[in-house]
Protein backbone atom coordinates (compact mmCIF):
# COMPACT_ATOMS: atom_id res chain seq x y z
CA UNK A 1 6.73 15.66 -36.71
CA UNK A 2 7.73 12.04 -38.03
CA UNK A 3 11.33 13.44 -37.98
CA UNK A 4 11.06 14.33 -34.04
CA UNK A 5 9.11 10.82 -33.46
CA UNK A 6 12.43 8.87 -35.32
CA UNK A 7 14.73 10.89 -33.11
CA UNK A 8 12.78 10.52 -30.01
CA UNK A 9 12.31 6.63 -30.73
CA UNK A 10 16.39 6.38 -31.05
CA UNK A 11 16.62 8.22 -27.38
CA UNK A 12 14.73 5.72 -25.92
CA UNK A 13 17.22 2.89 -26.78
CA UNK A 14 20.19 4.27 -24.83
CA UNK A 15 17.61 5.15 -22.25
CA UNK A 16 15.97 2.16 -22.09
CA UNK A 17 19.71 0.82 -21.61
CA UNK A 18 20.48 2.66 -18.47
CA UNK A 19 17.22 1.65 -17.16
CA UNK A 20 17.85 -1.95 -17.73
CA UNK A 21 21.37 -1.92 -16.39
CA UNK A 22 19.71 -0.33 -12.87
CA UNK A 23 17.35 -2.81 -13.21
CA UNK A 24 19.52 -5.63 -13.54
CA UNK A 25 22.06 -4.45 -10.62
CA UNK A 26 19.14 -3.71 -7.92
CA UNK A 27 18.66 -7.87 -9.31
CA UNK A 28 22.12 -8.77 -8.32
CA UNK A 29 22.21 -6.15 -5.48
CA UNK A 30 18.76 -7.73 -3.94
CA UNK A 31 19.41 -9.65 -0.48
CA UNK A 32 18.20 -13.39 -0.57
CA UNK A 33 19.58 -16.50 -3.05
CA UNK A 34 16.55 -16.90 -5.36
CA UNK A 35 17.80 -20.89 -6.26
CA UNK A 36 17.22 -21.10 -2.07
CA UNK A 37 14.15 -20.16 -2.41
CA UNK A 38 13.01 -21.89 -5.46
CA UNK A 39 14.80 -25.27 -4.29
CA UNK A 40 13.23 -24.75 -0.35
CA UNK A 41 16.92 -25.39 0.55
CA UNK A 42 17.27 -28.26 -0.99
CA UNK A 43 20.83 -27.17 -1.86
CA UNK A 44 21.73 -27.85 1.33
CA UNK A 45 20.76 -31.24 2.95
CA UNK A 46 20.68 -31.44 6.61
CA UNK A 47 19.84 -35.54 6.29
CA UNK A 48 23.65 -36.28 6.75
CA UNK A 49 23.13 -38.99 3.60
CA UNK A 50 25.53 -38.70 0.79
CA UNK A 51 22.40 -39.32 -1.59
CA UNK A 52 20.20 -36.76 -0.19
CA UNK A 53 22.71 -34.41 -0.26
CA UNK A 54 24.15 -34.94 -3.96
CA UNK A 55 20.14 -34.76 -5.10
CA UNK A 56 20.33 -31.26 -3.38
CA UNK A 57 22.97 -30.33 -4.89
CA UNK A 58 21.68 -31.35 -7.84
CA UNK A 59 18.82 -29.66 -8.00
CA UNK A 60 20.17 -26.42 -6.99
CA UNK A 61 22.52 -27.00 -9.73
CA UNK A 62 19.78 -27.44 -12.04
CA UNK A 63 17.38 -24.59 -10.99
CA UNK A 64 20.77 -22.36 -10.88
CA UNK A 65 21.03 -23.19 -14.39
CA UNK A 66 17.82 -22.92 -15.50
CA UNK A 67 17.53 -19.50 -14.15
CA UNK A 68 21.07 -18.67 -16.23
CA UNK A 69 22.86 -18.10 -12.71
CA UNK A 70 25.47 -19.96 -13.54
CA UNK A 71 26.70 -17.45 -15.97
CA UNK A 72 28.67 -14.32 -15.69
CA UNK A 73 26.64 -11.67 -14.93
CA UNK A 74 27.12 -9.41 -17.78
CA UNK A 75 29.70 -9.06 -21.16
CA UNK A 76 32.46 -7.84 -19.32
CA UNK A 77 34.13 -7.83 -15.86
CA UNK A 78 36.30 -4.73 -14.13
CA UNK A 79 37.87 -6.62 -11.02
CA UNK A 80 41.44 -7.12 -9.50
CA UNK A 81 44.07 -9.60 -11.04
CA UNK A 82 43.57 -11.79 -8.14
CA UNK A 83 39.77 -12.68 -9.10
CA UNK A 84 39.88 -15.56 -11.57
CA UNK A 85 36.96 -15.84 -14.75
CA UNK A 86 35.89 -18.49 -13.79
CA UNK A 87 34.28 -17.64 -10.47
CA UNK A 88 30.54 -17.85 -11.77
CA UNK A 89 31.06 -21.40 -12.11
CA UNK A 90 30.56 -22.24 -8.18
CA UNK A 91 26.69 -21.83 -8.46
CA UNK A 92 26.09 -21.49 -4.94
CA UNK A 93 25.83 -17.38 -4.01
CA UNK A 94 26.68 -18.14 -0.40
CA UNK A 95 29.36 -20.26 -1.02
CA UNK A 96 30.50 -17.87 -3.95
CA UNK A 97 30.27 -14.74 -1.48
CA UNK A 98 32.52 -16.76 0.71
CA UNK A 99 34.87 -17.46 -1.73
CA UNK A 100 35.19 -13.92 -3.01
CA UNK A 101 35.90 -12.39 0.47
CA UNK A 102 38.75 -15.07 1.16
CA UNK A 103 39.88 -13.55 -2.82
CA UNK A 104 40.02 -10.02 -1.27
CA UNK A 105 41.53 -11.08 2.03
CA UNK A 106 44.41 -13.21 0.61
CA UNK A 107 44.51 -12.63 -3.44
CA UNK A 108 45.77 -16.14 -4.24
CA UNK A 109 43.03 -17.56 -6.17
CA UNK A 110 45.16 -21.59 -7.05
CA UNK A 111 45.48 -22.13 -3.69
CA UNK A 112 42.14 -20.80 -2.44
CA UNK A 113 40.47 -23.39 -5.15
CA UNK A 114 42.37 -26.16 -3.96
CA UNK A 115 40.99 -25.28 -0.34
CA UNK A 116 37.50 -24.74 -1.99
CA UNK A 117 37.36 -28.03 -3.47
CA UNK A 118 39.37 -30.06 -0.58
CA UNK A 119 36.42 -28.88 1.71
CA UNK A 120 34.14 -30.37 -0.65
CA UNK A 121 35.97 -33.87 -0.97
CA UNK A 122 35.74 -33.91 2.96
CA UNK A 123 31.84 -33.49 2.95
CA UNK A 124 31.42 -36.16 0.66
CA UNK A 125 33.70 -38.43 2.52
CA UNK A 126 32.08 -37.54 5.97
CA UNK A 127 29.25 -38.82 4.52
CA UNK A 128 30.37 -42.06 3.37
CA UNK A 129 30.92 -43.06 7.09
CA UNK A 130 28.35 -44.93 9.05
CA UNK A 131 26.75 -43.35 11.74
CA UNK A 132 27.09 -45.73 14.72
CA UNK A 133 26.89 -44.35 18.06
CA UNK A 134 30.55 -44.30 18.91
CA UNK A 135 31.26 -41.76 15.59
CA UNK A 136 27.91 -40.22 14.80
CA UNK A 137 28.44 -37.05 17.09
CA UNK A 138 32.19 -36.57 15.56
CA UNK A 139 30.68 -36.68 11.85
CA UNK A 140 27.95 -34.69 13.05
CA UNK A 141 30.35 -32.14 14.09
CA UNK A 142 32.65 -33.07 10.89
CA UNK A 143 29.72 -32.30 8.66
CA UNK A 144 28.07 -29.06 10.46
CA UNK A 145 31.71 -27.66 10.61
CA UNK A 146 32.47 -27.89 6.90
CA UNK A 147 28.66 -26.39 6.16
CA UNK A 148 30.31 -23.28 8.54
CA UNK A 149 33.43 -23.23 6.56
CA UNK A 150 31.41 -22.80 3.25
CA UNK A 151 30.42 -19.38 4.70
CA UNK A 152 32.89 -18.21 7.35
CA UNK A 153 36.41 -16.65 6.07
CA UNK A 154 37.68 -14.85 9.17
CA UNK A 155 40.84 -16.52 10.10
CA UNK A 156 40.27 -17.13 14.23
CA UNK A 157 36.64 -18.83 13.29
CA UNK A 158 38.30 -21.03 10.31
CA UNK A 159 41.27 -22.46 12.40
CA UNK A 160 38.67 -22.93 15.17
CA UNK A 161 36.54 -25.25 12.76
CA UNK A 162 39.82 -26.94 11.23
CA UNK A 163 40.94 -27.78 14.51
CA UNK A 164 37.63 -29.26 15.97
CA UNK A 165 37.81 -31.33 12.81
CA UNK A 166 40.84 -32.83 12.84
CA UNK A 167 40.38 -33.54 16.77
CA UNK A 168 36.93 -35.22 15.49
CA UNK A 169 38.63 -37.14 13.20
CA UNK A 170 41.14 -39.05 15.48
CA UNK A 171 38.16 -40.07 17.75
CA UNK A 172 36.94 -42.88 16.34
CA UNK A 173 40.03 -45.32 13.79
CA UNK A 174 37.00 -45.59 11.10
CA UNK A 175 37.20 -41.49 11.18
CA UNK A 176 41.26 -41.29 10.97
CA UNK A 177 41.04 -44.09 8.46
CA UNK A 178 39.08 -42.35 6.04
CA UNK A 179 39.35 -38.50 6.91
CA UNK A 180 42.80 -38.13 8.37
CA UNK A 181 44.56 -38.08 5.08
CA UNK A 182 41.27 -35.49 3.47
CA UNK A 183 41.96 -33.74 7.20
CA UNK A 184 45.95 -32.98 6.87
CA UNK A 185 44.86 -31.73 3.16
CA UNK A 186 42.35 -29.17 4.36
CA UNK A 187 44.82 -27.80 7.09
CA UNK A 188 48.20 -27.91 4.86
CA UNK A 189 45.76 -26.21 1.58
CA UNK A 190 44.14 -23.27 4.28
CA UNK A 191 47.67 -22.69 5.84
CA UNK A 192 48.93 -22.09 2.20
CA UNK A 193 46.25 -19.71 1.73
CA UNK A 194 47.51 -17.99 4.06
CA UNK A 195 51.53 -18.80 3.56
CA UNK A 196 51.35 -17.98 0.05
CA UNK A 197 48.60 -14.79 -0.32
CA UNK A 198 49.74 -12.57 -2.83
CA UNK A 199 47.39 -9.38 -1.64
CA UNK A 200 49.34 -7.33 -3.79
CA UNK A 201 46.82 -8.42 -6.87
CA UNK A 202 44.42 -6.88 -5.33
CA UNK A 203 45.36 -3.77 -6.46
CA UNK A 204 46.29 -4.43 -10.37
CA UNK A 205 43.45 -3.85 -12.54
CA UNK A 206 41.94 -6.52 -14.92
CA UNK A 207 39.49 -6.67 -17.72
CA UNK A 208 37.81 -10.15 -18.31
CA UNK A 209 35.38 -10.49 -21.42
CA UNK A 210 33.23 -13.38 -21.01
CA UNK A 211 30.83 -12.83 -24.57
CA UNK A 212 27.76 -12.67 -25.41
CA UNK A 213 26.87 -15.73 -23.12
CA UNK A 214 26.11 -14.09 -19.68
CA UNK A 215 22.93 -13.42 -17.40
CA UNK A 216 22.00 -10.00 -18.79
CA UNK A 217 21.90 -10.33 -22.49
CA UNK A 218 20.29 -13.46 -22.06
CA UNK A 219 17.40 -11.34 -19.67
CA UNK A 220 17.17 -8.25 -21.60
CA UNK A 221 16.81 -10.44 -24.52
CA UNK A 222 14.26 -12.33 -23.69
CA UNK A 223 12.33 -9.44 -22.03
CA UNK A 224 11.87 -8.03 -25.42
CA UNK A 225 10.91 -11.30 -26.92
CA UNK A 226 7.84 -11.38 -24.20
CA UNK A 227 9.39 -13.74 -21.98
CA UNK A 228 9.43 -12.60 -18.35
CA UNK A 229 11.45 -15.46 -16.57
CA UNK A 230 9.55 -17.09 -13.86
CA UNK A 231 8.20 -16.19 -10.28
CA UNK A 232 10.52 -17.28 -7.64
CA UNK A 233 7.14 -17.92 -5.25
CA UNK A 234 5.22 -19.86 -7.40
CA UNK A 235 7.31 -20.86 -10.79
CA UNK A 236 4.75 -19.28 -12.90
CA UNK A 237 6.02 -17.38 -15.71
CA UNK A 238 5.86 -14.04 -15.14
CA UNK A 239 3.71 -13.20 -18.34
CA UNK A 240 0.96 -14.85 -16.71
CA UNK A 241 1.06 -13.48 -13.33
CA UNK A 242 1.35 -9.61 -14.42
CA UNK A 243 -1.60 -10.46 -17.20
CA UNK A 244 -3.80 -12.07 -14.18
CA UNK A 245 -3.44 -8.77 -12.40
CA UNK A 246 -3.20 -6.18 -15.16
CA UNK A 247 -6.91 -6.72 -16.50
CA UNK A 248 -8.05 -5.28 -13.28
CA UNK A 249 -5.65 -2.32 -13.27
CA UNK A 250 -5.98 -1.56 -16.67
CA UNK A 251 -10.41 -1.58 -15.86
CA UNK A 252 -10.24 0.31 -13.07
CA UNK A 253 -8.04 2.71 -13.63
CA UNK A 254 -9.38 3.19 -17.61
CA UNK A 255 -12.52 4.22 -15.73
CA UNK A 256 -11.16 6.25 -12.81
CA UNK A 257 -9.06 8.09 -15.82
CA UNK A 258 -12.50 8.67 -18.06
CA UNK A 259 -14.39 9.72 -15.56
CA UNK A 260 -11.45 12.02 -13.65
CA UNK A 261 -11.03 13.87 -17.31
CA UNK A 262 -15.12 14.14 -18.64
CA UNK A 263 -15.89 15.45 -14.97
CA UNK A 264 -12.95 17.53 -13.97
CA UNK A 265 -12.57 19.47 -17.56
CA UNK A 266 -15.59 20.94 -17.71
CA UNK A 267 -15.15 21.78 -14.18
CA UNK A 268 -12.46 23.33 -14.01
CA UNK A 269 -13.74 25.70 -17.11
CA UNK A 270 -16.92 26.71 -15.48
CA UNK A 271 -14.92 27.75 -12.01
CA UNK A 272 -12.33 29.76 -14.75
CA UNK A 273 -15.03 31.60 -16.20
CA UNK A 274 -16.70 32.33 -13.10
CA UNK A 275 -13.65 33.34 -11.29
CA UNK A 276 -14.52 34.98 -7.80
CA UNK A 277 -18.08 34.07 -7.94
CA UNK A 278 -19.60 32.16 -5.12
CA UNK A 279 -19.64 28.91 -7.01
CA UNK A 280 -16.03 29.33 -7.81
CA UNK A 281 -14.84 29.90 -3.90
CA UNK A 282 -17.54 26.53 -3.15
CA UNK A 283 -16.29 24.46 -6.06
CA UNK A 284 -12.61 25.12 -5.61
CA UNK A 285 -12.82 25.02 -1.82
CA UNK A 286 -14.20 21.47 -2.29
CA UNK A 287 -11.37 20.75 -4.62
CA UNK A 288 -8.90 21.35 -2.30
CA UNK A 289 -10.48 19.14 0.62
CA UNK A 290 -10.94 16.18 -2.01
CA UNK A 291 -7.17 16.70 -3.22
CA UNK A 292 -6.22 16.65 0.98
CA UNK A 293 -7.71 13.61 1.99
CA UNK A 294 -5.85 10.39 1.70
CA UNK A 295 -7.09 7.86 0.04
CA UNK A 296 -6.26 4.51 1.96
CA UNK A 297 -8.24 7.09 5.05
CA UNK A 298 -11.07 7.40 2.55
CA UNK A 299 -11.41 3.80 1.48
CA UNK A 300 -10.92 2.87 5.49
CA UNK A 301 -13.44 4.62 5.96
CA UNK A 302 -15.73 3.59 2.92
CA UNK A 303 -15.05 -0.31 4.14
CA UNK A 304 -16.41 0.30 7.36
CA UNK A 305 -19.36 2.47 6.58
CA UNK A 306 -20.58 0.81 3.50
CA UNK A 307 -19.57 -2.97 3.58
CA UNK A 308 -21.33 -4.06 6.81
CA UNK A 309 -24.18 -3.78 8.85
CA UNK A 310 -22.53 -2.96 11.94
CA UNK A 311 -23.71 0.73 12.03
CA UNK A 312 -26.79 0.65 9.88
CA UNK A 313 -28.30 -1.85 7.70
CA UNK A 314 -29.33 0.55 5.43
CA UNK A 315 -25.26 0.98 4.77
CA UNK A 316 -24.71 -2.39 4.19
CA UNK A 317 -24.24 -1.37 0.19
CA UNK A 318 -21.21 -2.87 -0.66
CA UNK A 319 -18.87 -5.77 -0.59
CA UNK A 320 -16.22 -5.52 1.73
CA UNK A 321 -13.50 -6.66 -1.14
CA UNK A 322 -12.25 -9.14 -4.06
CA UNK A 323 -13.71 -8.92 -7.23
CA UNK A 324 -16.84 -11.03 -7.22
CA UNK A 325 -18.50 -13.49 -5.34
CA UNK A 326 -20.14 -15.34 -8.08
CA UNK A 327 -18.82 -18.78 -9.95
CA UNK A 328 -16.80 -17.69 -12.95
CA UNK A 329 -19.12 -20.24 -15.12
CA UNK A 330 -22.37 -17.68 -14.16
CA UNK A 331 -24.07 -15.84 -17.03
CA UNK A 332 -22.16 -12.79 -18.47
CA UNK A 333 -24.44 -10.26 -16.97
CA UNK A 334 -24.71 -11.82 -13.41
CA UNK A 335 -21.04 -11.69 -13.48
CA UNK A 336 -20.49 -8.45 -14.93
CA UNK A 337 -23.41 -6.76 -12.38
CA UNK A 338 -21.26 -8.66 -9.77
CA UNK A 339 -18.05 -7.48 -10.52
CA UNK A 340 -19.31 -3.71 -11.43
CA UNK A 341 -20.88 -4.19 -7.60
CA UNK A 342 -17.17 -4.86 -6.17
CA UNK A 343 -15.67 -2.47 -8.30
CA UNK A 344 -17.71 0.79 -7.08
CA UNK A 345 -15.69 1.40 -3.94
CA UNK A 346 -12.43 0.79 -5.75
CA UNK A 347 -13.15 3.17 -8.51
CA UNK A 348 -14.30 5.87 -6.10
CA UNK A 349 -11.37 6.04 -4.56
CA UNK A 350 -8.97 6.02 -7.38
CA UNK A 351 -11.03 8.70 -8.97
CA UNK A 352 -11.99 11.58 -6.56
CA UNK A 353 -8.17 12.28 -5.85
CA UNK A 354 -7.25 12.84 -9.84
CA UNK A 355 -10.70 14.84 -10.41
CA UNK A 356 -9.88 17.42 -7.76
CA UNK A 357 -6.25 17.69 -8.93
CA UNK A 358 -6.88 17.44 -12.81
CA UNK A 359 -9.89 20.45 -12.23
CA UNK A 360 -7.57 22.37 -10.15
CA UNK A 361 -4.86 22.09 -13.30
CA UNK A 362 -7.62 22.81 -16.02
CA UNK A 363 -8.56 25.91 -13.77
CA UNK A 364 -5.42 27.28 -13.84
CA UNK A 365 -4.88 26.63 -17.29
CA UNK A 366 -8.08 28.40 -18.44
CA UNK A 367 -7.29 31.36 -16.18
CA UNK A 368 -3.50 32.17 -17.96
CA UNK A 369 -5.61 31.80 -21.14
CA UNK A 370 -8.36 33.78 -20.85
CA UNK A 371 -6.23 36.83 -19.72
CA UNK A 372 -4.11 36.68 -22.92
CA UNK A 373 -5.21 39.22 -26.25
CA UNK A 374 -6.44 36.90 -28.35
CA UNK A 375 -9.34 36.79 -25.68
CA UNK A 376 -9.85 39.97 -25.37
CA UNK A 377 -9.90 40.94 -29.38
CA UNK A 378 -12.45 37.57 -29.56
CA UNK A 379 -14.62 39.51 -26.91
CA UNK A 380 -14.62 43.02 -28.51
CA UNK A 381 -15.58 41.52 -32.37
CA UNK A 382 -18.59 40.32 -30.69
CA UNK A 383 -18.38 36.68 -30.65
CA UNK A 384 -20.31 34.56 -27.79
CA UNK A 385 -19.32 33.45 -24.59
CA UNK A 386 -19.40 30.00 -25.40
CA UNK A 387 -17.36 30.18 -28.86
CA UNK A 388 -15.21 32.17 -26.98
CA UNK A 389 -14.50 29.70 -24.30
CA UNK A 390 -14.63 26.30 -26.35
CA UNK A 391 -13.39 27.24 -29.76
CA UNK A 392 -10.43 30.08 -28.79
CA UNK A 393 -9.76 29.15 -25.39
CA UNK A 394 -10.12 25.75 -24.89
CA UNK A 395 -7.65 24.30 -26.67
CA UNK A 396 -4.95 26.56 -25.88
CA UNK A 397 -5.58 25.93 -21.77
CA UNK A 398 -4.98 21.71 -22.46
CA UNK A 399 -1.04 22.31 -21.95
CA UNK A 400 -1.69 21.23 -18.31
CA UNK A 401 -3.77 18.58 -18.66
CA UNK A 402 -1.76 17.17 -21.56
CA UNK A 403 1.35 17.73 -19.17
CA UNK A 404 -0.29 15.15 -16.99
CA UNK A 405 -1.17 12.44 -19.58
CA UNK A 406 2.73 11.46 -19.52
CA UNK A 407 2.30 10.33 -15.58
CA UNK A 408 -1.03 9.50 -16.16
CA UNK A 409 -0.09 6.67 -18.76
CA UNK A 410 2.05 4.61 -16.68
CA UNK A 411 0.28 4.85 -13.75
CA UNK A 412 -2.71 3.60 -15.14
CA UNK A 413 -0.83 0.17 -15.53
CA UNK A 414 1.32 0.15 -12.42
CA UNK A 415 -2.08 0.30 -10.27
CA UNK A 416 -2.60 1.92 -7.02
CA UNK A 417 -0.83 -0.30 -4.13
CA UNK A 418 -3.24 1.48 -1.10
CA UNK A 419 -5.96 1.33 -2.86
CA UNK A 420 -5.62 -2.71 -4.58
CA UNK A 421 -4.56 -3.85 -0.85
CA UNK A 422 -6.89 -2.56 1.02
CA UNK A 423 -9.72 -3.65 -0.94
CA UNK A 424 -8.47 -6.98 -2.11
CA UNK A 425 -7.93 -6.12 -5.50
CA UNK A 426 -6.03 -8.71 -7.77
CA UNK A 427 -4.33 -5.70 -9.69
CA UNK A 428 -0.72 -4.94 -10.41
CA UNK A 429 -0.50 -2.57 -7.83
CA UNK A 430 -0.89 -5.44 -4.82
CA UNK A 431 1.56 -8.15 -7.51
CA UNK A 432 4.09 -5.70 -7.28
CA UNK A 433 3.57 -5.16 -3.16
CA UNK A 434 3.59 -9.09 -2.57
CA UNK A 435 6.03 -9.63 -4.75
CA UNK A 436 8.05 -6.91 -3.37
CA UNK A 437 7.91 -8.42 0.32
CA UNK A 438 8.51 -11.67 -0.66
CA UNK A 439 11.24 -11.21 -2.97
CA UNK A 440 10.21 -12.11 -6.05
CA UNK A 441 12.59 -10.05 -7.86
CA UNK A 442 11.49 -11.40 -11.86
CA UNK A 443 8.17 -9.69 -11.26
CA UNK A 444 9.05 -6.36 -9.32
CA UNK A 445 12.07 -5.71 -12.11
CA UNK A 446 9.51 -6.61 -15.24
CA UNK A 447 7.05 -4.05 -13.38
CA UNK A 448 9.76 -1.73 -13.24
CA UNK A 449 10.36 -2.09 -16.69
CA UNK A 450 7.14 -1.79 -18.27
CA UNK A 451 6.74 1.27 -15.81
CA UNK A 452 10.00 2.72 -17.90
CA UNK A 453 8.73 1.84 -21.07
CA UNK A 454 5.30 3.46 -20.53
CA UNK A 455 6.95 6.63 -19.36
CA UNK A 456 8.68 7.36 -22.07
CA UNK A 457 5.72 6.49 -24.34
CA UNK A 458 3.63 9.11 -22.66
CA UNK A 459 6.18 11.90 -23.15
CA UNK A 460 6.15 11.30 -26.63
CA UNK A 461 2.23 11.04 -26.71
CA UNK A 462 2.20 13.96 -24.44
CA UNK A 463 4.43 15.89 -26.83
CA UNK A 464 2.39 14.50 -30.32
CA UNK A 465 -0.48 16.21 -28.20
CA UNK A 466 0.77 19.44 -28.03
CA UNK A 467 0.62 20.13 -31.76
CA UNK A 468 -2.80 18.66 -31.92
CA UNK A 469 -4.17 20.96 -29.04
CA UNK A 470 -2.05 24.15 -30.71
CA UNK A 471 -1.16 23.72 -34.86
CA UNK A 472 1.76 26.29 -33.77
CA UNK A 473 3.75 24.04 -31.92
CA UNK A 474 6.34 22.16 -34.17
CA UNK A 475 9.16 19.67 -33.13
CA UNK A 476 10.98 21.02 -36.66
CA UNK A 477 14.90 22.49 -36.38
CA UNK A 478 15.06 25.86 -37.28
């Protein structure tokens, strides 16, 4: 047994591996720049003051880098000889996006950086020039053409924008003064881009190793060293946000699960032993109906029935949602009453669905059991129904059930999304949801992850299990 455990463990590293890698490229795959969101924008002034935009800049800069996006994604890169190493170095995803798609379309990467960073010395410039009301409309149009450069590469739309700034320019002699030369640059560096595009680049193969310095050893790392990153929402690390919700996943679902398996086992025996019998056709008919009905129907329907008076006071049992309604400085057992109160509904719900389908399992189980000879010799040396059953054929009907524990396991900590939403529920199951819709990729790839992690850890319980429940099963090589 410790043998299979040591060779299981040393699966789960190359698995865990694969997982992260997916992981990591749904990350870099997900739509939205997470430094816009963090910053508010603030990477991209719309003031039209040189200072306001260089302390945008600067702060995007900063939160880029304290996120790690401003290194290469991962320790190696497969790409075309026309994509330089050094591309991670322009911070900004749109403006990198923009910048790789003028790489593909042209394959020239000197002269596509000197257009890159001529664009850039005309926004500052732009800036730099008062905005009186005979030139304030040309810089406007100056400075909201280059902001459409930074993210347009189709050739009719980019001469378009290079020509309405150069015919800007030469409106006002304060403009020509100070632009024209910048101006000529930008056209003369964007026609070279074009003159000089070497596409054939795109199609020789190149390997670029950038080290142990890049985005995902850095995150994997410091996954396993229990630090999360932080929530793009609310800049809480994400440690704290997944503990805040996983108390309340971890209690309701640790009772759902005790109560699913002490009701359901015994059961699903009594139904196997009385197989045909009127209670058996009841119990199992009822089984079937609790297994069919959906729970966010049920706990609809619970809310409106037994959270307000609108039908009948006498329903008015429960609170509608949340998890208390008491101060969190009130005595323990006011609190915990409370709490219990909220929780009732909640619990319901999450439970009725796993009793039907855990009894149904244990049924089944019991019935392949009880037909095999071991039974039968048990039953003709005399030995009562109840040794029979608990002793001989108890044990040997758990396959099922044990089966079960391995989805059971990480469920139990990846909470019930219906069920947490609908009644208000501060669990993991509504963290992930929110954080799902509003992007907060750090928390919905660490949920993913622990859900990975606890998979695996219940096949491996699951499989320890099996020997317990039968001392013939061995993990040994023959």
């Amino acid at each position: 047994m410790f043998e299979y455990i040591i060779k299981r463990i040393l699966i789960f590293i190359p698995t865990l591996f694969i997982i992260s890698l997916m992981a990591f490229a749904l990350s870099k795959l997900a739509p939205g720049d997470p430094v816009e969101m963090i910053t508010k924008g603030g990477g991209n002034s719309d003031s039209g003051q040189l200072t306001d935009m260089l302390a945008g800049e600067k702060a995007y800069k900063e939160t880029a880098e304290r996120l790690g996006l401003n290194l290469p994604a991962f320790y190696f890169g497969l790409s075309s000889a026309s994509y330089p190493d050094t591309l991670h170095n322009i911070v900004n995803q749109s403006e990198r996006d923009n910048v790789s798609s003028l790489v593909d379309s042209y394959g020239n990467w000197p002269a596509i950086a000197k257009y890159y960073e001529t664009l850039k010395k005309l926004e500052r410039q732009a800036l730099l020039i008062p905005g009186d009301s005979l030139n304030h409309q040309s810089k406007r149009t100056v400075r909201s053409n280059v902001k459409d450069l930074y993210i347009n590469n189709q050739d009719g739309t980019v001469n378009r924008l290079l020509k309405e700034i150069d015919e800007a320019v030469k409106v006002d002699s304060s403009m020509r003064v100070n632009l024209s030369k910048t101006s000529q640059e930008l056209l003369a560096s964007y026609a070279s881009v074009k003159n000089d595009a070497t596409p054939f680049k795109k199609y020789i193969p190149s390997i670029k190793w950038y080290g142990m310095n890049n985005q995902y050893h850095n995150w994997i790392t410091n996954f396993f060293m229990g630090d999360f990153g932080y929530s793009y929402l609310d800049n809480r690390p994400v440690a704290n946000k997944m503990w805040d919700a996983l108390r309340w996943t971890l209690l309701i679902n640790f009772i759902s699960i005790l109560l699913a398996y002490l009701l359901s086992i015994p059961l699903g025996i009594s139904t196997a032993v009385r197989k045909d019998s009127k209670y058996d056709r009841i119990t199992t008919t009822l089984l079937f109906i609790l297994y069919s009905l959906p729970s966010f129907w049920i706990a609809t329907l619970l809310i409106v029935f037994f959270t307000s008076p609108e039908y009948s006071t006498w329903l008015n049992l429960f609170p509608s949602g949340g998890i208390s309604d008491v101060p969190k400085d009130a005595p323990f057992m006011t609190r915990f009453f409370d709490i219990a109160h909220h929780l009732m509904l909640p619990i319901l719900c999450v439970t009725y669905g796993s009793l039907a389908f855990i009894a149904r399992q244990m049924r089944g189980g019991m019935l392949d059991v009880i037909k095999q000879d071991y039974i039968r010799t048990a039953k003709a040396k005399g030995l009562d129904q109840k040794t029979i059953i608990w002793k001989h054929a108890f044990r040997n009907s758990l396959f099922p059930i044990i089966t079960m524990f391995a989805y059971v396991f990480p469920a139990a900590i990846a909470g019930s999304v219906v069920i947490e939403v609908i009644f208000g529920i501060p669990g993991m199951g509504e963290l992930a949801y929110k954080s799902i819709i509003a992007r907060d990729w750090p928390v919905v790839y660490t949920v993913l992850m622990f859900a990975a992690i606890l998979t695996m850890i219940g096949n491996l319980v699951a499989d320890m299990l099996y020997a317990v429940a039968d001392p013939r099963v061995t993990f040994a090589s023959k």
